[in-house]
Protein backbone atom coordinates (compact mmCIF):
# COMPACT_ATOMS: atom_id res chain seq x y z
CA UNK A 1 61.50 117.88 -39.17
CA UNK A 2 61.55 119.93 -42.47
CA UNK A 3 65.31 120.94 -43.75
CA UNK A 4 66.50 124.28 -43.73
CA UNK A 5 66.77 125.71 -47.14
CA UNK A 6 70.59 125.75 -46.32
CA UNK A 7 71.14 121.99 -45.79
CA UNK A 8 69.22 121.40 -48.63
CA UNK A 9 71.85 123.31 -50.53
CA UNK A 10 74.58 121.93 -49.08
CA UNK A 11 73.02 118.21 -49.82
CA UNK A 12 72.68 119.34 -53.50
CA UNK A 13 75.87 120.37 -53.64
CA UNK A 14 77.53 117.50 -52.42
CA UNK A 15 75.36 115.70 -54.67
CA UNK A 16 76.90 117.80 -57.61
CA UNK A 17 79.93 116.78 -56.45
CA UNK A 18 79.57 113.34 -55.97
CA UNK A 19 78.17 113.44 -60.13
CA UNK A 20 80.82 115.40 -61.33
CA UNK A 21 83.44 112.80 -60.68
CA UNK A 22 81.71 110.22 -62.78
CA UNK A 23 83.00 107.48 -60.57
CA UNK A 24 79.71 105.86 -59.12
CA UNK A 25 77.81 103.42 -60.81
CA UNK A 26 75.11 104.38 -63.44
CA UNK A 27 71.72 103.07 -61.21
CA UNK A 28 73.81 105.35 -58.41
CA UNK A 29 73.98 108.09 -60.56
CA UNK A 30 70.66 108.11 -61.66
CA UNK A 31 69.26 107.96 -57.84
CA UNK A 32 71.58 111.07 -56.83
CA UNK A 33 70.41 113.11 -60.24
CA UNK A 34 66.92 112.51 -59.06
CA UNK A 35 67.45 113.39 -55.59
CA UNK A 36 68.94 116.50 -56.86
CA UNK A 37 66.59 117.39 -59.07
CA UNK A 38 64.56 117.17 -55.77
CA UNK A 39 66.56 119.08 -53.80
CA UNK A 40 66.60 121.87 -56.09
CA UNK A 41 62.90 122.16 -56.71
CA UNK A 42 62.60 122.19 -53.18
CA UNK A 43 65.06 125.27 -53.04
CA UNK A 44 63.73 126.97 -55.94
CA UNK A 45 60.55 127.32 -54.23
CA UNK A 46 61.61 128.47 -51.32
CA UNK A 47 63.34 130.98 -53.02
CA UNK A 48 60.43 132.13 -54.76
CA UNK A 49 58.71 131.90 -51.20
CA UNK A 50 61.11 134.26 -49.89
CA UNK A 51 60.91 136.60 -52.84
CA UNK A 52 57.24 136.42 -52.58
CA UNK A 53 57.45 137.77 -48.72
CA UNK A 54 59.83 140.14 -49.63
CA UNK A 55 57.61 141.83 -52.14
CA UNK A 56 54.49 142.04 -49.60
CA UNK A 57 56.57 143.69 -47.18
CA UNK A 58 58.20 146.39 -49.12
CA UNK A 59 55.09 147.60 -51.28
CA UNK A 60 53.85 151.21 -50.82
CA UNK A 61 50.47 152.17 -49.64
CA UNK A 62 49.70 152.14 -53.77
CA UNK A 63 51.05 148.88 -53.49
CA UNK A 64 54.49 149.29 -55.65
CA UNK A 65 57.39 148.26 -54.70
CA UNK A 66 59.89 151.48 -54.30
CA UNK A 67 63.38 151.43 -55.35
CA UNK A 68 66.16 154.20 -55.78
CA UNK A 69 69.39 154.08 -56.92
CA UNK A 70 72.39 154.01 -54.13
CA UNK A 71 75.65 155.72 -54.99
CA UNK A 72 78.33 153.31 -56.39
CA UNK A 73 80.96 151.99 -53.74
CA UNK A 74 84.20 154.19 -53.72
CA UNK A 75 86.24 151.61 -53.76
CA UNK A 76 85.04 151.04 -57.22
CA UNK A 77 84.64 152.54 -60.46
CA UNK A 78 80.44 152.55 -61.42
CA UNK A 79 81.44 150.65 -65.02
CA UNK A 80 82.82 147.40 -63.11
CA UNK A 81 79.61 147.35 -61.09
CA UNK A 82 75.59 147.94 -61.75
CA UNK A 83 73.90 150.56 -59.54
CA UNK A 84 72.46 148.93 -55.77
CA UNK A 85 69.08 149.47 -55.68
CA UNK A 86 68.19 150.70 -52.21
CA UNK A 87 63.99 150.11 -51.47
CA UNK A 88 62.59 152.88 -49.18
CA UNK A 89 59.76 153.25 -47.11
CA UNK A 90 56.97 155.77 -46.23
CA UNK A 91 55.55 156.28 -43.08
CA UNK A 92 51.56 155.76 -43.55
C-alpha cells in the first residue's frame, strides 16, 4: 500500500530530526539523507500532482484560471498581509 502524502511528511521530518542532532553514525547518516531525499521527491510530486488537478478544475470555459482579489481580514491591517486571492466560477 502506497503512503499518504502526509506520512511521508511526517517520515521526512523525523528524518530531519534524527540529522539535525548529528549523533548517528556517518554510513547512518548517509542512508537517512538518501531516504529523505526520497521522501521529498516523492512529496514534491505529489504536490505538483495536486496543483496540476487544481488548475484543470478551476479553468474557465477559455480555459484561464480566474482569480479576484478578497477583502483583507479585519482583524488585520492589509500591509502585514498580501491580498487572498479568491478563484470564481461561471456557470456554462
Amino acid at each position: 500500500m502506497e503512503k499518504t502524502f502526509e506520512s511521508s511528511l511526517a517520515e521526512l521530518e523525523k528524518i530531519v530530526e534524527q540529522l539535525e542532532t548529528g549523533d548517528l553514525p556517518l554510513e547512518e547518516s548517509l542512508k537517512l539523507f538518501e531516504t529523505g531525499v526520497k521522501l521529498s521527491r516523492v512529496c514534491r510530486d505529489r504536490l505538483s500532482a495536486a496543483e496540476r488537478r487544481i488548475e484543470m478544475l478551476m479553468k474557465d470555459g477559455n480555459g484561464n484560471l480566474s482569480l479576484t482579489d478578497l477583502p483583507a481580514d479585519s482583524r488585520t491591517s492589509s500591509s502585514e498581509t498580501p491580498p487572498i486571492k479568491r478563484i470564481t466560477f461561471e456557470d456554462d
